[in-house]
C-alpha atoms as a PDB file:
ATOM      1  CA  UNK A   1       0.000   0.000   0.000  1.00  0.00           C
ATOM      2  CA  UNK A   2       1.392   3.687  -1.001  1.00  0.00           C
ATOM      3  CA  UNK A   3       2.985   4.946   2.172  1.00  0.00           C
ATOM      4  CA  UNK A   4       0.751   9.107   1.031  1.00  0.00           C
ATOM      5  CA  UNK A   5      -2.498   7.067   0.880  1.00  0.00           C
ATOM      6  CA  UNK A   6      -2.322   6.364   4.600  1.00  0.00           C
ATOM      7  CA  UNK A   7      -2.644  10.405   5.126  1.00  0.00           C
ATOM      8  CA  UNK A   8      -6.591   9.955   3.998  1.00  0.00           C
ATOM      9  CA  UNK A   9      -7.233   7.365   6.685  1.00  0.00           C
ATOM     10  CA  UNK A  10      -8.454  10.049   9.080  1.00  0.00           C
ATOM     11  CA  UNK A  11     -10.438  11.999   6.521  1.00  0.00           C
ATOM     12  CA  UNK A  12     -11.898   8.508   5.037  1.00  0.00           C
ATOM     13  CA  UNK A  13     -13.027   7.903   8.981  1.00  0.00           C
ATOM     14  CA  UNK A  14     -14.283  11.059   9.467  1.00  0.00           C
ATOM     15  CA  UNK A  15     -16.656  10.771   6.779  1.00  0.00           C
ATOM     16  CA  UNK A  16     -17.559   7.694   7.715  1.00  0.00           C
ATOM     17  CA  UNK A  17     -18.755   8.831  11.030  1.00  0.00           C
ATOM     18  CA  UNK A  18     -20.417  11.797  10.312  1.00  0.00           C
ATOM     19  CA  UNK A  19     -21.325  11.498   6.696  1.00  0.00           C
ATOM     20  CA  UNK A  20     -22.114   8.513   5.663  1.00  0.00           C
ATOM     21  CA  UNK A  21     -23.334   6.670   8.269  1.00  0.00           C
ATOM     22  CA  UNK A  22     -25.735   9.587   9.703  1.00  0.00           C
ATOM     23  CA  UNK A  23     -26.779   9.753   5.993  1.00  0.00           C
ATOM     24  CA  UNK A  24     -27.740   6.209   5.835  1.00  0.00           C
ATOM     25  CA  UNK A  25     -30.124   6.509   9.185  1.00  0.00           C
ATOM     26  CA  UNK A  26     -31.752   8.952   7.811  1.00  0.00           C
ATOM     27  CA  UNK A  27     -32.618   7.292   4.697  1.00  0.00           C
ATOM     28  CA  UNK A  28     -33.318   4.590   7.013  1.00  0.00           C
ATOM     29  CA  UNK A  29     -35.770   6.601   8.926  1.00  0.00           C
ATOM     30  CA  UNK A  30     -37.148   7.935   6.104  1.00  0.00           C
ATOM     31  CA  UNK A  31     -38.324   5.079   4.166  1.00  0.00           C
ATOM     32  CA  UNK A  32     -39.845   3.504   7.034  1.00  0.00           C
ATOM     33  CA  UNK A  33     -42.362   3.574   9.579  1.00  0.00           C
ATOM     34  CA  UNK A  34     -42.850   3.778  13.022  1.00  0.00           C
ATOM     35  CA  UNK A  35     -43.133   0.239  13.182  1.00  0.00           C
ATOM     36  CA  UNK A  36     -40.016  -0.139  10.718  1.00  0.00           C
ATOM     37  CA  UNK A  37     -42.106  -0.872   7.642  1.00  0.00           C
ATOM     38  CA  UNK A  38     -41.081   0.269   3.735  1.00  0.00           C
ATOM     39  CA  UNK A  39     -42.768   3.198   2.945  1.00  0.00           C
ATOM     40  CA  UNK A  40     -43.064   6.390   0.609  1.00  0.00           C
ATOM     41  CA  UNK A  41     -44.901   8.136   2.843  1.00  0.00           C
ATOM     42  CA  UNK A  42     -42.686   9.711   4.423  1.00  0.00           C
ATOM     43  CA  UNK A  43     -40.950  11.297   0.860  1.00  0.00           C
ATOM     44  CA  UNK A  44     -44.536  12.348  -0.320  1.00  0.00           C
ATOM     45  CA  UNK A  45     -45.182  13.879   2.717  1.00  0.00           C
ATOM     46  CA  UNK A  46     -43.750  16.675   0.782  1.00  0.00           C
ATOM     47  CA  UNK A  47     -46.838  17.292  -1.295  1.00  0.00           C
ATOM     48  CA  UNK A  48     -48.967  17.508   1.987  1.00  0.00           C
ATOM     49  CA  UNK A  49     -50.577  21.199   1.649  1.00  0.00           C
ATOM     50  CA  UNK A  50     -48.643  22.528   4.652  1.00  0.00           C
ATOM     51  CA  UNK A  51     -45.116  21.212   3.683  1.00  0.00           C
ATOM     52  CA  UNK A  52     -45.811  22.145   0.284  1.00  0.00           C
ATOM     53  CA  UNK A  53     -46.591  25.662   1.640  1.00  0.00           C
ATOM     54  CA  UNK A  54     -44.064  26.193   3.576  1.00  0.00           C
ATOM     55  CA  UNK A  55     -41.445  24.609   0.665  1.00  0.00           C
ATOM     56  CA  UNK A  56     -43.177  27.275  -1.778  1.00  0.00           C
ATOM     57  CA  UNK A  57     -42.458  30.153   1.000  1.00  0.00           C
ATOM     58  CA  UNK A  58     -39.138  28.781   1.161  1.00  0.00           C
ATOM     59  CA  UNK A  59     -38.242  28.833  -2.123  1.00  0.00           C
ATOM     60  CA  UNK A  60     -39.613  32.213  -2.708  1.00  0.00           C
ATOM     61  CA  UNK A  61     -37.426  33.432   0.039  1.00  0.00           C
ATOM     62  CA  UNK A  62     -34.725  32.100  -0.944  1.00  0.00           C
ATOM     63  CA  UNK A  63     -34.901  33.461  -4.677  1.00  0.00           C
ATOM     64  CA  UNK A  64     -35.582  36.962  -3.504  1.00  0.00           C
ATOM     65  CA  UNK A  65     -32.693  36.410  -1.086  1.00  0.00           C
ATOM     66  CA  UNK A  66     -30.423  35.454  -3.745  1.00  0.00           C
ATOM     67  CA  UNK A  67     -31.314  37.862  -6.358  1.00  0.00           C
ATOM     68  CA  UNK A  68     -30.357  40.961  -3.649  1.00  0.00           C
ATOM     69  CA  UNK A  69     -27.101  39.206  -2.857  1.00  0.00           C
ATOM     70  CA  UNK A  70     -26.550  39.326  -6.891  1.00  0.00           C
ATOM     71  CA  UNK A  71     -27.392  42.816  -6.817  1.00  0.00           C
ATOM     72  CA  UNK A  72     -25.378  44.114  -4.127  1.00  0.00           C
ATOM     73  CA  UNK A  73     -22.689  41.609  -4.825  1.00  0.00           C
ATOM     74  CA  UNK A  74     -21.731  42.881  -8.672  1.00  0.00           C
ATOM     75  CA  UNK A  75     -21.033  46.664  -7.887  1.00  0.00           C
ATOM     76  CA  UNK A  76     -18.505  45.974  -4.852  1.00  0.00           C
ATOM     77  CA  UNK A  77     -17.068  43.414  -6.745  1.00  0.00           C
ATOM     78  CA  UNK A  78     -16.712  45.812  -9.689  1.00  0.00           C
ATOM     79  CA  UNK A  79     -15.328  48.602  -7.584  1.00  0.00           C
ATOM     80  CA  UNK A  80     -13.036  46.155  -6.073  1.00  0.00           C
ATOM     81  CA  UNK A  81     -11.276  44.909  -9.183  1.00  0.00           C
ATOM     82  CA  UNK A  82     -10.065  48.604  -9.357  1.00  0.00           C
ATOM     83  CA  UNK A  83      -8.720  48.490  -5.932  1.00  0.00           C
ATOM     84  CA  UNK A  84      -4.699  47.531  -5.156  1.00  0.00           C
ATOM     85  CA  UNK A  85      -3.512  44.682  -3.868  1.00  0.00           C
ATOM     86  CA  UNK A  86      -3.765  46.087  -0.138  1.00  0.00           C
ATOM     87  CA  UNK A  87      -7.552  47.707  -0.903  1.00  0.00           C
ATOM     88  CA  UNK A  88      -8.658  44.354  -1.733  1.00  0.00           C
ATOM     89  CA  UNK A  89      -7.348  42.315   1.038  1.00  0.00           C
ATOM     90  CA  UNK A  90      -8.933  45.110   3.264  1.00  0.00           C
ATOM     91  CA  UNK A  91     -11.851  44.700   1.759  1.00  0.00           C
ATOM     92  CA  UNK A  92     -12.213  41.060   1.904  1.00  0.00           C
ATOM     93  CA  UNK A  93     -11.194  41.192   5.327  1.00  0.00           C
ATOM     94  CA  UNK A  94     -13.718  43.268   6.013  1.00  0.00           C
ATOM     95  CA  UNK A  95     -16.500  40.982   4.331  1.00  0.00           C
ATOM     96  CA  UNK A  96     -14.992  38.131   6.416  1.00  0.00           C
ATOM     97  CA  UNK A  97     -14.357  39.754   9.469  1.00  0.00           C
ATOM     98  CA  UNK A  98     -18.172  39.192  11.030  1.00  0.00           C
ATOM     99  CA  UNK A  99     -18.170  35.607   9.881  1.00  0.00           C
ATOM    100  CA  UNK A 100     -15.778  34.920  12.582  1.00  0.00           C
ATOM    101  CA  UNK A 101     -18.873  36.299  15.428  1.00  0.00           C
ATOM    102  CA  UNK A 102     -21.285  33.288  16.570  1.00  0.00           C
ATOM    103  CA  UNK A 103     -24.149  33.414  14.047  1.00  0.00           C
ATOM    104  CA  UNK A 104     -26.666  33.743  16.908  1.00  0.00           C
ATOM    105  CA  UNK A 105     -24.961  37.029  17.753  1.00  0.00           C
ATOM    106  CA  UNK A 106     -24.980  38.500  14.802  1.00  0.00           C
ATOM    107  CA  UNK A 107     -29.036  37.820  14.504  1.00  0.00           C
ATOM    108  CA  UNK A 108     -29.919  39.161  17.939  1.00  0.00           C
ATOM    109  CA  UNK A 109     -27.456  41.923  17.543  1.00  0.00           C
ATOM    110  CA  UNK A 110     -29.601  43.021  14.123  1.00  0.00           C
ATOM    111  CA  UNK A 111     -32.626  42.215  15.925  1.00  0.00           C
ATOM    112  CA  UNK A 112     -31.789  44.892  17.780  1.00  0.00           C
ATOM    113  CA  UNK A 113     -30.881  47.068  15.155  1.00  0.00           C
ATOM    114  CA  UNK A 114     -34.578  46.786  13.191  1.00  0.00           C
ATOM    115  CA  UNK A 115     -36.605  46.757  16.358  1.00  0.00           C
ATOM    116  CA  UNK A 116     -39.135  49.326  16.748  1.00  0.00           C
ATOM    117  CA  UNK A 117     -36.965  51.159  19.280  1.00  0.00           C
ATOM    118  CA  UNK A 118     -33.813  50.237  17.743  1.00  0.00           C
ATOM    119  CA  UNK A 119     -31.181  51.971  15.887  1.00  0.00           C
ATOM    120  CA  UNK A 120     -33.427  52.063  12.514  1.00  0.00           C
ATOM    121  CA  UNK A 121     -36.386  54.023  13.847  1.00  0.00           C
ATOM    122  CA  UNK A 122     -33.834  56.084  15.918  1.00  0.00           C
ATOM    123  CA  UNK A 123     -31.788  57.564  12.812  1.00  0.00           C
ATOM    124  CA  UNK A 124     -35.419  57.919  11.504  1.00  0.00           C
ATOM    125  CA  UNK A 125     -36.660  59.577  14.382  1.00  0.00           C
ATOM    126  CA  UNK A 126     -33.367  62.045  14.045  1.00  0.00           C
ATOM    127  CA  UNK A 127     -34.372  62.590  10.388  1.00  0.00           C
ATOM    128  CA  UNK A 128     -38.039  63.160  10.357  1.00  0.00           C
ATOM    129  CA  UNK A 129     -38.688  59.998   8.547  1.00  0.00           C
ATOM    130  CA  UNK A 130     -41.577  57.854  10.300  1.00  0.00           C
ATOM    131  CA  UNK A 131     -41.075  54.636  12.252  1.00  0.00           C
ATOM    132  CA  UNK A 132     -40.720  51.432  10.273  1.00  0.00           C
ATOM    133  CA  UNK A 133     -41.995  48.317  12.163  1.00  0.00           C
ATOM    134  CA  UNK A 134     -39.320  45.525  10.718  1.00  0.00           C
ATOM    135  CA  UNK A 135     -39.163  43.327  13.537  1.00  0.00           C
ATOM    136  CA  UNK A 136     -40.894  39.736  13.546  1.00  0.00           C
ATOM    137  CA  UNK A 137     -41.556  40.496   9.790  1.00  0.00           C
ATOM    138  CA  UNK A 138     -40.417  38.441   6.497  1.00  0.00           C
ATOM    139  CA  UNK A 139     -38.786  41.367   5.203  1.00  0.00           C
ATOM    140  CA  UNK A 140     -36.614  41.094   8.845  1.00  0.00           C
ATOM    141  CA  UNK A 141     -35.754  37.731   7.847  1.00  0.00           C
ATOM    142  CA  UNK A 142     -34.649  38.389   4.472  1.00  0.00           C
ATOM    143  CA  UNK A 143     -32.130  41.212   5.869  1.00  0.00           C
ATOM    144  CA  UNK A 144     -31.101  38.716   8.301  1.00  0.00           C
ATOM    145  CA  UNK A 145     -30.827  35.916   5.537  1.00  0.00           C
ATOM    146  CA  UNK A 146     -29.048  38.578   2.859  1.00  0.00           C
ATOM    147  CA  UNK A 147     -26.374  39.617   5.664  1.00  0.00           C
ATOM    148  CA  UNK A 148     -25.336  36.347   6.644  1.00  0.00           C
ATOM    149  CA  UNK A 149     -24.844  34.738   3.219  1.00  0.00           C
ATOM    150  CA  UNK A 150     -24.040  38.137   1.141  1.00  0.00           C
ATOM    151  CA  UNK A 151     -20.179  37.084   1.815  1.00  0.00           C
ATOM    152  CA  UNK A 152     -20.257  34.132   0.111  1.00  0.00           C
ATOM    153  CA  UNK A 153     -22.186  35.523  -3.178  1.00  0.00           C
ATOM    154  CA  UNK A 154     -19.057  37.972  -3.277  1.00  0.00           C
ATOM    155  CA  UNK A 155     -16.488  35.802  -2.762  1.00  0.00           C
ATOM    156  CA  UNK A 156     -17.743  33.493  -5.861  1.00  0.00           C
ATOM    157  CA  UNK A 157     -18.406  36.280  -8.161  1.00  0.00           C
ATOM    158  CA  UNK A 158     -15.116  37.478  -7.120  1.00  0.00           C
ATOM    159  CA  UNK A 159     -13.381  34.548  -8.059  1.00  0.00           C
ATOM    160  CA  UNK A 160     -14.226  34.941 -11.422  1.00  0.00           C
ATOM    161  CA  UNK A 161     -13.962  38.307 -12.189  1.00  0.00           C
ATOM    162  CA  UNK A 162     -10.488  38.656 -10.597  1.00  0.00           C
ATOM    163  CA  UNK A 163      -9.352  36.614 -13.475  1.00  0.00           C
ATOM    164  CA  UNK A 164     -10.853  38.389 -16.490  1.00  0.00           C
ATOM    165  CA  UNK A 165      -7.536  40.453 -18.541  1.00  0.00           C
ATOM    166  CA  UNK A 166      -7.880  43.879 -17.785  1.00  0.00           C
ATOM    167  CA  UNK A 167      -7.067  44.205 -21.570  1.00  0.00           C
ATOM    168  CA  UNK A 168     -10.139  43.028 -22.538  1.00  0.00           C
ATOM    169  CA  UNK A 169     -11.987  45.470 -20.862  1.00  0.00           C
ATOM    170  CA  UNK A 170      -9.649  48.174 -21.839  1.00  0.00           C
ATOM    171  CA  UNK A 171     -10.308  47.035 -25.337  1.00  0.00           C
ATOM    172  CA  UNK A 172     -13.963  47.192 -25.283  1.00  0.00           C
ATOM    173  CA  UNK A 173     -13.945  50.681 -24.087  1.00  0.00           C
ATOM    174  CA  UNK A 174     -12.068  51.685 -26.852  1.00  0.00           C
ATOM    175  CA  UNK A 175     -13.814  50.577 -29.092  1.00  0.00           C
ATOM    176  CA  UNK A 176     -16.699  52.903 -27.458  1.00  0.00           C
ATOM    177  CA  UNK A 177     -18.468  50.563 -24.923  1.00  0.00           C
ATOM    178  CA  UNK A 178     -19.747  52.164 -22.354  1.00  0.00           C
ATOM    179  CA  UNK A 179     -20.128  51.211 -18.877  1.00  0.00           C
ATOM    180  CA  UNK A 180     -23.207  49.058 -19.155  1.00  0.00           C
ATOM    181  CA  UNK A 181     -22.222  47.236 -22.447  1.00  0.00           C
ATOM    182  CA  UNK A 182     -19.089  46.299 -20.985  1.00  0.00           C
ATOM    183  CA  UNK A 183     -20.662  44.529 -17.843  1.00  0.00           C
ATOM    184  CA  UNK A 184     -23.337  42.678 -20.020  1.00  0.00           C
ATOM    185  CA  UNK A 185     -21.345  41.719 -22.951  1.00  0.00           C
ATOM    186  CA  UNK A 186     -17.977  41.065 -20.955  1.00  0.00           C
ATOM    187  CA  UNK A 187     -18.011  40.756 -16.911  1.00  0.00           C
ATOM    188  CA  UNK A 188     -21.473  38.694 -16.918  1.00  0.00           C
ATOM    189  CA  UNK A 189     -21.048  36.258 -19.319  1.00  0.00           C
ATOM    190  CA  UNK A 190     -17.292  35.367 -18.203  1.00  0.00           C
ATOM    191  CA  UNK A 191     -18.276  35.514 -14.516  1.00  0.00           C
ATOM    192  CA  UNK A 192     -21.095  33.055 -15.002  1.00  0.00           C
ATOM    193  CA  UNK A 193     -19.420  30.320 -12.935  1.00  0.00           C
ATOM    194  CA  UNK A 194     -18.700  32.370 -10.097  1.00  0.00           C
ATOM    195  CA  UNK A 195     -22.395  33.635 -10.269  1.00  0.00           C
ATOM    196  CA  UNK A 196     -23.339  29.912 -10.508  1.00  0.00           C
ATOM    197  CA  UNK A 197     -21.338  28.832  -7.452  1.00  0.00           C
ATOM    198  CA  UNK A 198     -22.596  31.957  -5.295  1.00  0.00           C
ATOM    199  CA  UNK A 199     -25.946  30.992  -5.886  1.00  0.00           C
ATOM    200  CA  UNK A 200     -25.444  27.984  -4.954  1.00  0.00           C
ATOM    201  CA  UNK A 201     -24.140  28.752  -1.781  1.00  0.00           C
ATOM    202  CA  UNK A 202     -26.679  31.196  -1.025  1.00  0.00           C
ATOM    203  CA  UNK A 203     -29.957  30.042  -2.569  1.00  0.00           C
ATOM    204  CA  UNK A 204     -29.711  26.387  -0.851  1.00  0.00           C
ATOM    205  CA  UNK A 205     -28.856  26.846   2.600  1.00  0.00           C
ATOM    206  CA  UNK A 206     -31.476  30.250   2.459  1.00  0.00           C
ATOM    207  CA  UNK A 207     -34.175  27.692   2.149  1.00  0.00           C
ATOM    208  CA  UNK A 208     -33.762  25.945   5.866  1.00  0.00           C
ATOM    209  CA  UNK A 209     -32.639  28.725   7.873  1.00  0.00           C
ATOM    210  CA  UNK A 210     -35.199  28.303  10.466  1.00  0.00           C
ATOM    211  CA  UNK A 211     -32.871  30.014  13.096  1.00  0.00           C
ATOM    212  CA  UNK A 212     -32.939  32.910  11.196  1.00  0.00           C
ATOM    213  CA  UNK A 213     -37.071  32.579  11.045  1.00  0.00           C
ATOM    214  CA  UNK A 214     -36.984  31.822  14.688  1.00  0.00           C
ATOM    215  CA  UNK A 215     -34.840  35.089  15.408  1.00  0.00           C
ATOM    216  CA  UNK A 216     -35.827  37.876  13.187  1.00  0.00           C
ATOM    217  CA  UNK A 217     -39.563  36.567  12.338  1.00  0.00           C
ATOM    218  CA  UNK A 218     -40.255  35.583  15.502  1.00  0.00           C
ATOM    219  CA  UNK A 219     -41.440  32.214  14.615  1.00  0.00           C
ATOM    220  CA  UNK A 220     -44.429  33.781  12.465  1.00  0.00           C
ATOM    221  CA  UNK A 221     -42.904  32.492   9.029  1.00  0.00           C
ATOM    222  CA  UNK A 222     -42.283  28.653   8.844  1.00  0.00           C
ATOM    223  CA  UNK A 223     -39.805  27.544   5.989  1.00  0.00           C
ATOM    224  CA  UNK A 224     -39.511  24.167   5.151  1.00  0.00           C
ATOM    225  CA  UNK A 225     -36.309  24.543   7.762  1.00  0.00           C
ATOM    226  CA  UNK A 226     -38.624  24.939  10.248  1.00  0.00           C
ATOM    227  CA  UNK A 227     -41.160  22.104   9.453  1.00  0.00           C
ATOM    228  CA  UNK A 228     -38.104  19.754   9.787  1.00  0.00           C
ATOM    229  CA  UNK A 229     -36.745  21.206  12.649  1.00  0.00           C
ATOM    230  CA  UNK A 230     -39.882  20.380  14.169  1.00  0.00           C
ATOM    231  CA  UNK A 231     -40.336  17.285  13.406  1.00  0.00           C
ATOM    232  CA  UNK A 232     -37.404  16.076  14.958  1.00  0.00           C
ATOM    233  CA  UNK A 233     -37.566  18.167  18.164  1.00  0.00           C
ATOM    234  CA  UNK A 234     -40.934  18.872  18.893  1.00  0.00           C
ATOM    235  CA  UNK A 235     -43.504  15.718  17.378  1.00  0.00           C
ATOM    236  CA  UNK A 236     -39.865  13.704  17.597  1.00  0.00           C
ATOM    237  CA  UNK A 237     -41.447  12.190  14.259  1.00  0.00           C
ATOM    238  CA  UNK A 238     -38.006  10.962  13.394  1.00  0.00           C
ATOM    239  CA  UNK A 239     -39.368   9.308  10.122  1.00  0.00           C
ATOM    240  CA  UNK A 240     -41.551  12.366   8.362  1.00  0.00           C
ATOM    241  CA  UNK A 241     -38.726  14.869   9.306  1.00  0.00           C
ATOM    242  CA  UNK A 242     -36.170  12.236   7.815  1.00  0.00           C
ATOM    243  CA  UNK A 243     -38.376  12.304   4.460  1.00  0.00           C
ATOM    244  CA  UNK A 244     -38.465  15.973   4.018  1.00  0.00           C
ATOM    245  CA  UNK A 245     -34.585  15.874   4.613  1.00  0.00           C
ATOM    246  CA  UNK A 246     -34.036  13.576   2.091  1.00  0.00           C
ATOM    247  CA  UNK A 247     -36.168  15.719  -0.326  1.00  0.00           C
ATOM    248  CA  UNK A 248     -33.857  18.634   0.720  1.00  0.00           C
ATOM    249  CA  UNK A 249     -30.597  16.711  -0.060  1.00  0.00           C
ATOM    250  CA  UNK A 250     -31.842  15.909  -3.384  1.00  0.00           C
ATOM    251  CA  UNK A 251     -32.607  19.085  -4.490  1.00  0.00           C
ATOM    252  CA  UNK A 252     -29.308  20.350  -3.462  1.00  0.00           C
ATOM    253  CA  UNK A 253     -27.177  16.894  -5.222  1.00  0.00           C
ATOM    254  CA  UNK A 254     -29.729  18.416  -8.219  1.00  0.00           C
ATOM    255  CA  UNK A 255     -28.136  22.194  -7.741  1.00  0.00           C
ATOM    256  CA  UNK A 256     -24.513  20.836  -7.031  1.00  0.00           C
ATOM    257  CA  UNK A 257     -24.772  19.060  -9.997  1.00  0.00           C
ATOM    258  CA  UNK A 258     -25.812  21.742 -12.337  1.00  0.00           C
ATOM    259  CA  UNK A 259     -23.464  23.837 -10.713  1.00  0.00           C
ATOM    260  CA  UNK A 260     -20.492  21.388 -11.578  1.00  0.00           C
ATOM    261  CA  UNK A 261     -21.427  21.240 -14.712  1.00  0.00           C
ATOM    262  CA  UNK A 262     -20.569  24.873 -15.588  1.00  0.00           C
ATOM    263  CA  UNK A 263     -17.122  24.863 -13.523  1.00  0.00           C
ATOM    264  CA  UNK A 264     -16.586  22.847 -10.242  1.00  0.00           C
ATOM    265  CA  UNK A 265     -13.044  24.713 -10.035  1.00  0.00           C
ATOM    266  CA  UNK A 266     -14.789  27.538  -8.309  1.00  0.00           C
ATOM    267  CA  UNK A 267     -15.466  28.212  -4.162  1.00  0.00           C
ATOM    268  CA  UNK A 268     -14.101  30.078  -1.392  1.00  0.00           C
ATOM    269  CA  UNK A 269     -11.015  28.610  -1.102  1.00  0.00           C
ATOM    270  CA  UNK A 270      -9.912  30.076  -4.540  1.00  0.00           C
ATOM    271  CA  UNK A 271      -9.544  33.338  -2.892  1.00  0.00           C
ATOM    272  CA  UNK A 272      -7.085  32.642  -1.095  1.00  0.00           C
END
């Protein structure tokens, strides 16, 4: 046996013990019963109306979630292509920098922010402007969900248009193309796998953020997150919450797949 190969024992064990073989209960769990019969059930639980509710929620969610991260994602990427070498490390240090807080502060510390006597309505108050009642509202959630995953939708688009030649843009605006031609006709269409990749990573995991439902919707909005969550802590009906995770997992294998298919070169660690 090669001598390098023994490196990947502890990796190969790792994922043994907390990949595959927590995979395989739940696809245990979710293909049978309480009384450890075969069933569907479970899987087409999905189609019940209030899973299928809450899925449809979370997938609208999720896309308007993703389409603001695209949005404020492609200017600050722009502007920091322009930047030196030291304004972009500060930069991405910057975008990093609040990943390294515990998640649950950052929520309760925005919580605070959009309450109705929090810093919002108090700048608002200042200016004239009337109060705003955010908190325990879906819009709450999808400024909590757009903060925490807006990092990773600029480090993927990033990725890819760090690498397109200078030249080529240089060359397109001599040849009279203004500011908008140049990011439809050049930037977008050669930073498509980045864009992939970013939504990827922000799309997916946007659909089962129940702790960011709990926190900034006060529990008022379920996504399909929360159905599951449920499931396993408060009915503990191991089985049904087992088939909606399996549904979940497929539809991301489906998005990692199409992904992959476009470039699977790009992620975070490309950055650094």
């Amino acid at each position: 046996m090669n001598k390098r190969s023994l490196w990947s024992g502890p990796y190969i064990l790792w994922m043994i013990g907390f990949t595959v073989i927590p995979f395989c209960m739940i696809l245990h769990y979710a293909l049978t019963d309480r009384d450890g019969a075969f069933t569907f059930r479970n899987l087409l639980a999905m189609f019940e109306p209030v899973h299928l509710k809450a899925m449809t929620v979370s997938v609208e969610v999720a896309f308007f979630c993703t389409v603001i991260c695209i949005l404020l994602a492609y200017p600050l990427v722009i502007a920091m292509k322009r930047l030196g070498l030291f304004g972009k490390s500060y930069t991405i240090l910057v975008l990093i920098l609040p990943m390294w807080i515990n998640f649950i502060l950052r929520l309760l510390a925005l919580q605070m922010i959009l309450s109705n006597n929090g810093v919002l309505n108090h700048i608002f108050s200042i200016l004239g402007l009337p109060p705003h009642e955010l908190a325990n509202t879906r819009t709450a959630m999808m400024i909590g969900i757009v903060y925490d995953y807006l990092p990773y939708m600029i480090v993927s688009i990033y990725n890819s248009v760090a690498d397109i030649d200078d030249d080529i843009i240089e060359a397109a605006r001599d040849l009279g193309a203004g500011s908008l031609t140049v990011f439809f006709r050049i930037i977008l269409p050669l930073s498509v796998p980045g864009l992939l990749s970013g939504i990827v990573m922000v799309f997916v995991p946007s659909m089962t953020s129940f702790v960011t439902a709990n926190i900034m919707a006060g529990g008022k909005i379920q996504l399909i997150g929360n159905i599951i969550e449920q499931e396993f802590i408060t009915t503990m009906d191991w089985h049904l919450g087992s088939g909606l995770s399996v549904i979940l997992m497929i539809f991301v294998l489906l998005s990692m797949a199409f992904t992959s298919r476009n470039d699977p070169d790009y992620g975070m660690s490309k950055i650094w």
